[in-house]
Every structure is written in C-alpha cells, then in structure tokens.
Protein backbone atom coordinates (compact mmCIF):
# COMPACT_ATOMS: atom_id res chain seq x y z
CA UNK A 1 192.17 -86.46 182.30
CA UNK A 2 193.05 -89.26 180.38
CA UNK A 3 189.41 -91.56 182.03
CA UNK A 4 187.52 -88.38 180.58
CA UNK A 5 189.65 -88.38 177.37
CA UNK A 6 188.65 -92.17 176.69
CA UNK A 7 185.05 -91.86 178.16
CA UNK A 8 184.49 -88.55 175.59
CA UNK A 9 185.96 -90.79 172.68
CA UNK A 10 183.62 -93.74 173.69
CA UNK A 11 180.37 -91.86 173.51
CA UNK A 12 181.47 -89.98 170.25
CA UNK A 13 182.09 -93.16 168.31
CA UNK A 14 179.22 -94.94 169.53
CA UNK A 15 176.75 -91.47 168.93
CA UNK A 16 178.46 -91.15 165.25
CA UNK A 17 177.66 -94.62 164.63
CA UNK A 18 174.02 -94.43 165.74
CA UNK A 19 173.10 -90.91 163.99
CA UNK A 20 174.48 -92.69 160.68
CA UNK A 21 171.66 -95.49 161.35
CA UNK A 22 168.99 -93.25 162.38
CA UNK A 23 169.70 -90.96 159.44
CA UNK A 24 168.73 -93.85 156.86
CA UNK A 25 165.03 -93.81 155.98
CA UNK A 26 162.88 -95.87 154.61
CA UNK A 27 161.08 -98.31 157.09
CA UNK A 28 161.39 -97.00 160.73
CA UNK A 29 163.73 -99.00 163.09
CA UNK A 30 162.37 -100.93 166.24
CA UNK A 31 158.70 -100.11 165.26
CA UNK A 32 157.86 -102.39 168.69
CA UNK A 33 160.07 -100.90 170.58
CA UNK A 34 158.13 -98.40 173.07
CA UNK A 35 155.66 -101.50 173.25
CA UNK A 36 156.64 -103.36 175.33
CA UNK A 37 155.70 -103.48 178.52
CA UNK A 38 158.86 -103.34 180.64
CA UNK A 39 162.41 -102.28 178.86
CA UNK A 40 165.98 -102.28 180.22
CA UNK A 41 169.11 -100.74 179.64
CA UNK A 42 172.01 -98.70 180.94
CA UNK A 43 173.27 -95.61 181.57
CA UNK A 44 176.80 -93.62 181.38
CA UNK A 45 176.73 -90.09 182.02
CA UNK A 46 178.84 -86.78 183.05
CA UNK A 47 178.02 -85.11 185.99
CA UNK A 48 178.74 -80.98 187.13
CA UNK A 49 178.57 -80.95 190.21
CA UNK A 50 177.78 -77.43 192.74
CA UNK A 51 176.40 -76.07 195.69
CA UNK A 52 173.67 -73.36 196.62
CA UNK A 53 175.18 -71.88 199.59
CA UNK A 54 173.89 -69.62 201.93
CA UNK A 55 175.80 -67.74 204.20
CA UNK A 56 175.81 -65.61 207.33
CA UNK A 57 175.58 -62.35 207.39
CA UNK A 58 178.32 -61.77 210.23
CA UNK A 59 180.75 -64.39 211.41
CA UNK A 60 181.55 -65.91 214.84
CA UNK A 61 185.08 -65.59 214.83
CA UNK A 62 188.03 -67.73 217.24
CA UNK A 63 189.93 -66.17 219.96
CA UNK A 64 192.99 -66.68 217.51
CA UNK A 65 191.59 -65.03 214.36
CA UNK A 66 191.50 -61.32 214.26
CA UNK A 67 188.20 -59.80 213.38
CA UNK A 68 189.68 -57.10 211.41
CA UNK A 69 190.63 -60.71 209.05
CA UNK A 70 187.24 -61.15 207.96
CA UNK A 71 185.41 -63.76 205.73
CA UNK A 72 184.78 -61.62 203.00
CA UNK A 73 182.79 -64.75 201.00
CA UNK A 74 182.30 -67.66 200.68
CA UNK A 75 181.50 -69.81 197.51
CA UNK A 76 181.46 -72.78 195.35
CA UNK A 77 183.08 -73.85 191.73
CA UNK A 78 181.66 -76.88 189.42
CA UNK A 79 183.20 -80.05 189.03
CA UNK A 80 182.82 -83.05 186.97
CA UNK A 81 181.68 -86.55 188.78
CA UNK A 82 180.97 -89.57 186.53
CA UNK A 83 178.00 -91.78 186.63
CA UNK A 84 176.47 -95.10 185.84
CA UNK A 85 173.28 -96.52 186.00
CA UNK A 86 171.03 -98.97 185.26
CA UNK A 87 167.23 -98.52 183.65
CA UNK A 88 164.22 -99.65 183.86
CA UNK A 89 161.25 -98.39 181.93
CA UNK A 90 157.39 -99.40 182.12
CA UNK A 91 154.77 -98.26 180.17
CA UNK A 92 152.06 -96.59 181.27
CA UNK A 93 150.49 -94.93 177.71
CA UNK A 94 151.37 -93.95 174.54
CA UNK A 95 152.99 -90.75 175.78
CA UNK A 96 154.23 -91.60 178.95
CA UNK A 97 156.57 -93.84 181.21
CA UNK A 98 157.67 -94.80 184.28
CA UNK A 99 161.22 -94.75 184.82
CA UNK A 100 163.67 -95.80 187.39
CA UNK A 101 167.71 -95.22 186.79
CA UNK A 102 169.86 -96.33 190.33
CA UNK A 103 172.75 -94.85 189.63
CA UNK A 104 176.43 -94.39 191.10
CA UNK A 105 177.98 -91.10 190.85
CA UNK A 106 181.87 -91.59 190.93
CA UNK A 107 184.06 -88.00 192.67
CA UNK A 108 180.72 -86.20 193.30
CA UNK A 109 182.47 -83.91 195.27
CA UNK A 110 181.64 -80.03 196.43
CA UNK A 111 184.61 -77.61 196.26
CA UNK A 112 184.47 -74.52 198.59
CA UNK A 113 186.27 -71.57 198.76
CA UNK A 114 186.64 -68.78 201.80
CA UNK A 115 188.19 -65.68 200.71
CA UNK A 116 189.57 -63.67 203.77
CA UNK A 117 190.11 -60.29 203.95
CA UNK A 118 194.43 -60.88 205.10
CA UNK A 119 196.19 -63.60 203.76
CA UNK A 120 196.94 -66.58 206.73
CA UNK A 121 198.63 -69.72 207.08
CA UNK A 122 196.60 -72.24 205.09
CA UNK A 123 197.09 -75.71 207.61
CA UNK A 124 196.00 -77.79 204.49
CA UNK A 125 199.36 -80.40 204.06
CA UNK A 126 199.18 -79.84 199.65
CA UNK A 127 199.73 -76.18 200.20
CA UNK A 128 203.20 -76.47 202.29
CA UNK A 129 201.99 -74.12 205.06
CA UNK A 130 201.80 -71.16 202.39
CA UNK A 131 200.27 -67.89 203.53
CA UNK A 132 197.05 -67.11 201.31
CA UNK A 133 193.88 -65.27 201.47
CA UNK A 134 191.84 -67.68 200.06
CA UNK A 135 191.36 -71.24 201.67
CA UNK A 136 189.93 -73.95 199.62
CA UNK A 137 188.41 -77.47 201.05
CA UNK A 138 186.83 -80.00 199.03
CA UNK A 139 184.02 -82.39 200.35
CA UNK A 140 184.31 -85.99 198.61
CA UNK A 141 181.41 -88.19 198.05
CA UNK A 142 180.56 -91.04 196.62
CA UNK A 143 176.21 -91.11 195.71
CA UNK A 144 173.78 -94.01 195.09
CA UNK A 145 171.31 -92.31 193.20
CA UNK A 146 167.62 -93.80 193.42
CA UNK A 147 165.38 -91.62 190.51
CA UNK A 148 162.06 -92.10 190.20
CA UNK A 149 160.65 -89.76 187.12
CA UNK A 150 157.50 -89.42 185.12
CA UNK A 151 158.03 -89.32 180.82
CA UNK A 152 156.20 -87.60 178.36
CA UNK A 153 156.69 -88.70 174.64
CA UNK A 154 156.34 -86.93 171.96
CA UNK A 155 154.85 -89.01 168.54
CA UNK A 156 157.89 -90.32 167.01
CA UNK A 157 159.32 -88.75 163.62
CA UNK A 158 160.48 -92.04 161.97
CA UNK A 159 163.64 -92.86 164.17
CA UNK A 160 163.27 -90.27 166.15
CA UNK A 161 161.50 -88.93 169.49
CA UNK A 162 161.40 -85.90 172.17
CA UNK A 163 160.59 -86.70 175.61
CA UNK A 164 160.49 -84.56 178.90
CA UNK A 165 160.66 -85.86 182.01
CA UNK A 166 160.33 -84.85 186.16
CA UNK A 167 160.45 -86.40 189.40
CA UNK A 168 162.86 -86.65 192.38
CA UNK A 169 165.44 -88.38 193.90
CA UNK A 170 167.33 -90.01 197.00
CA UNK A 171 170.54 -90.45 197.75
CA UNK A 172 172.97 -91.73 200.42
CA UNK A 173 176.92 -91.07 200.63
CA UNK A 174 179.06 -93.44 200.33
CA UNK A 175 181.99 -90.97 202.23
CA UNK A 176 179.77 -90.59 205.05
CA UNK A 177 181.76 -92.51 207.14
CA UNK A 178 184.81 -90.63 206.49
CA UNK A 179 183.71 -87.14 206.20
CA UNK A 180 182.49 -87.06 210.06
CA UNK A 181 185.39 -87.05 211.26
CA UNK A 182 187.08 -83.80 212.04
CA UNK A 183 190.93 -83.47 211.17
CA UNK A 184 192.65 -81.10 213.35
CA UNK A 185 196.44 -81.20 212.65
CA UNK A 186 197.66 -78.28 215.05
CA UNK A 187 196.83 -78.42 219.24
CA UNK A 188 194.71 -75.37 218.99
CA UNK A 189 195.07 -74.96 215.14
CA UNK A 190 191.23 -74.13 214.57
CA UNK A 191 191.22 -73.78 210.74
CA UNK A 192 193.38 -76.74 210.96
CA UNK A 193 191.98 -78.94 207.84
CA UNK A 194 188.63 -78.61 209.36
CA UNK A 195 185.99 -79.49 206.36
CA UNK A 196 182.51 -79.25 206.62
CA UNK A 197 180.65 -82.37 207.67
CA UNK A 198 177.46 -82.91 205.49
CA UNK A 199 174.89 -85.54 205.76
CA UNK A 200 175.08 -88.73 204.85
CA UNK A 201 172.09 -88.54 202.43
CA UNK A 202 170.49 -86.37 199.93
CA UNK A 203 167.59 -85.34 198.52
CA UNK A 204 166.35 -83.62 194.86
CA UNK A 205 163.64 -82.69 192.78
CA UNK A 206 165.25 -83.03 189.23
CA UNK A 207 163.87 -82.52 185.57
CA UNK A 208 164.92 -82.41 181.91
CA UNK A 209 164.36 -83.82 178.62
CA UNK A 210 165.85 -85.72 175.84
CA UNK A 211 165.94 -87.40 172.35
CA UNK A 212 165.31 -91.23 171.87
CA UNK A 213 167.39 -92.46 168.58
CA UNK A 214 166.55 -95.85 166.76
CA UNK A 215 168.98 -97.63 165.70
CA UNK A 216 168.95 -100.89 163.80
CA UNK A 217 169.88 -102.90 166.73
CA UNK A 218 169.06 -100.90 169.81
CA UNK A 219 167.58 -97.01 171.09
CA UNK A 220 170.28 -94.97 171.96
CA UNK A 221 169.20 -92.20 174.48
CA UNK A 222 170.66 -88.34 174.87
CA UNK A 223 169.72 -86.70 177.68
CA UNK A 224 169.91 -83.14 179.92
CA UNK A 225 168.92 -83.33 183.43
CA UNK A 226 168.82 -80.36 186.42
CA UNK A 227 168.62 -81.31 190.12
CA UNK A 228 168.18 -79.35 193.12
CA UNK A 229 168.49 -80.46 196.48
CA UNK A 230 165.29 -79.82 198.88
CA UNK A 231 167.59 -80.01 202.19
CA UNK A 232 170.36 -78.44 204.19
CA UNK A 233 172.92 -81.05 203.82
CA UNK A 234 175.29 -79.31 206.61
CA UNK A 235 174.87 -81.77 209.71
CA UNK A 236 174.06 -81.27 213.19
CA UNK A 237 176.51 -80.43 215.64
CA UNK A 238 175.19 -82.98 217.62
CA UNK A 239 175.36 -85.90 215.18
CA UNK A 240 178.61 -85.72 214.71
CA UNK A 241 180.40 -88.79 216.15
CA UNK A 242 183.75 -86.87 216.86
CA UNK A 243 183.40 -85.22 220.17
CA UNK A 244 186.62 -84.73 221.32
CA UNK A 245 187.00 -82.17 218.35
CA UNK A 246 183.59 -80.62 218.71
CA UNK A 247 185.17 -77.33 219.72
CA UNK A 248 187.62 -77.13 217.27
CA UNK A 249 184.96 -77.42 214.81
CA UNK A 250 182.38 -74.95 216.24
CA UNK A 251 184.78 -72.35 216.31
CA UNK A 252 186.03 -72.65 212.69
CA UNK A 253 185.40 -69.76 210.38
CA UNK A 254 184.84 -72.71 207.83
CA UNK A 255 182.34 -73.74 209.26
CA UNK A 256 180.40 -70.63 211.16
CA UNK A 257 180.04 -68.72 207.65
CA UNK A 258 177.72 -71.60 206.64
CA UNK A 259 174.18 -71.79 207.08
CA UNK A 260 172.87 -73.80 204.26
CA UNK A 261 174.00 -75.96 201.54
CA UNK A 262 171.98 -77.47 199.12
CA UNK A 263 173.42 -79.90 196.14
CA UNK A 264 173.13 -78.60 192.67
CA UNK A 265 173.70 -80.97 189.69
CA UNK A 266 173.52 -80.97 185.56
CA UNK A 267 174.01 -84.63 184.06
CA UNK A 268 174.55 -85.32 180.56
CA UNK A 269 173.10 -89.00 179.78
CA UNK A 270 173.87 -91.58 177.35
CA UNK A 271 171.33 -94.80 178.15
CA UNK A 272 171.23 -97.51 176.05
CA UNK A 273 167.84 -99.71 175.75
C-alpha cells in the first residue's frame, strides 16, 4: 500500500503541474511536436487485472470429495498489477500513428475463488488448516507486454488533443516456470494447494483512447485502455512438465470446474514524450 500510496502521489504532482502549463494560452506549446517523424518516451501505468471464466456445467468429482459437496461457482475478483513501458511513436499522417509500448506488468496476477456447497479443510498453509466453504488460489505472473496499435488524432485545440487507438497484443509469463509445477502437500490430499497451470503466453485484442497535454517542456499523455484475451490460457494436461502429480491434478475440483479462461485487463496510462 505504501508503493501505490507514493506511485498515486507521483502522477498527481506531476499531472497538477502539467494542467497548470497547458492551461496558459497564448502561443501553443511544442507546435513541432507531432512532426516529427519518430518520438520516444515512457510509460507508468495501473493495471486491474480479471478473468473471463467459463465453467462446466457438472463437475468430475474425487473419490474423496462427496458429491452432495458440490462446486456451487466458481469466479474471479480484480486486482491491481503495475506497469512500465517504453514508447515509440512514428508518423504515418496528420491523424494517425504507429505506436509500439513493450511493457512489464509487475503482480499481474488472477485471483479465483470456488465456493462449495459444505465447508472443508482448506490445505492452503496461510489459512492454518481452517474449515471453509470457499477456497481461494491466486495465479502470479509476471507479463512482457509487446502492443502494437493504430492512432487516430483528433486536430489539436491549442495544447490539447483526443486520440483513439486499437490493435493487439502478445505476451509471455515471466512465472511460467514456476506455475507448472503442481504442489501437493498431503499423500492423497487432492485439493492440496493445487492451482491452475496457465500458459506461458498470452494473447489480446485491446483498445481505448486518450488526451495528449502540451506542456512547455514535454507532452504528457492520459490514457484508458481495455484488453481481452483471444485464447484459453488453461494449459494442456499434457504439457505440463510435472508428471508424477498428473493425477492429483486431474482429479482436482479446482481444476475440473474450468473450461476456459481468458485474461481481462483495464490500464490507466501516464506516457511521457
């Protein structure tokens, strides 16, 4: 809380100080500025993070879970991933760009819940062994971001201008590694920690728009971005290096309630140019 306490500061200080430039008129700031070929810049931004989930109907349920305990649902909440980036911009008109922002997207994780029917023994070490009806696991990733979008400008209004923008974008998890492995902490314990394992890339179609500022010194960016992944990121069965656990997994009511999860993101930008 405190990182997002001093990040939220940042960006307020620095946005007050460039709305009091943009604010003067008189001659416009930058008048070259979208001009130029090629620009560069940076990029610091909030991510909320979620999944589309789709789930079975009926579940496959272990030998050692009663049926009559069903998986009532199961579902996702937001959370908030930072990101940084770097920009580059070429001009391809008056009214539009190309731009390209690799990024790094910092606790991009997906938090799941599974609410059961009968409370059980959640095998999770934080929760002590306490008997619940609602199991939670969290999915951590790490994302390099590679965005590719398309930008229409507006005309400007003196230090002003309104842009929209689409594309898509790739990227690959930096927790891949990690997240294929399958952690069973009880001998035939099959909701033992058992997470699901997801791909170790991603892919979206994402959109939004924005406001360029000019400054006296340099543009100062706001932006709004949506994303929606275009694949099932729940992995094989059979790419998954951990075989020795491979039943343990299949048989998990974390896991069989799943049939498709797709990434879901809205970023808040602040670029710099």
């Amino acid at each position: 809380m405190r990182r997002v306490f001093l990040l939220l500061t940042f960006i307020f200080l620095i946005c007050s100080t460039s709305f009091a430039q943009v604010l003067r008129f008189g001659v416009p700031n930058l008048e070259a500025e979208d001009k130029a070929r090629f620009r560069y810049g940076f990029s610091l931004g909030i991510n909320i993070v979620d999944a589309n989930l789709k789930t079975l109907s009926n579940y496959t349920y272990p030998e050692n879970i009663s049926p009559d305990n069903e998986v009532l649902r199961i579902y996702s909440k937001p959370t908030p991933a930072f990101n940084v980036g770097i920009l580059a911009n070429m001009r391809l008109g008056e009214y539009f760009d190309l731009r390209f922002i690799p990024s790094f997207s910092i606790a991009h994780d997906i938090n799941l819940y599974y609410q059961f029917a009968e409370p059980l023994s959640d095998p999770n070490p934080a929760s002590g062994g306490t008997w619940t009806d609602l199991i939670f696991r969290k999915i951590e990733c790490h994302y390099i971001y590679f965005p590719l979008f398309i930008k229409f400008k507006s005309s400007r209004m003196h230090n002003v201008r309104f842009y929209a923008l689409a594309g898509g974008q790739v990227g690959i998890n930096m927790m891949s590694a990690k997240n294929n492995k399958i952690r069973v902490l009880e001998p035939d314990g099959v909701l033992a920690e058992i997470i699901p394992i997801i791909k170790p890339y991603d892919a979206q179609v994402k959109g939004g728009f924005g406001f360029d500022f000019y400054t006296t010194y340099f543009k100062f960016t706001t932006e709004f971005k949506v994303a929606f992944g275009v694949i099932n990121m729940l992995e094989s069965d059979k790419k998954i290096k951990d075989r020795d656990n491979i039943d343990y997994y299949r048989r998990s009511p974390i896991v069989t309630g799943l049939q498709s999860l797709k990434s879901r993101t809205f970023t808040i930008s602040f670029i710099f140019e």
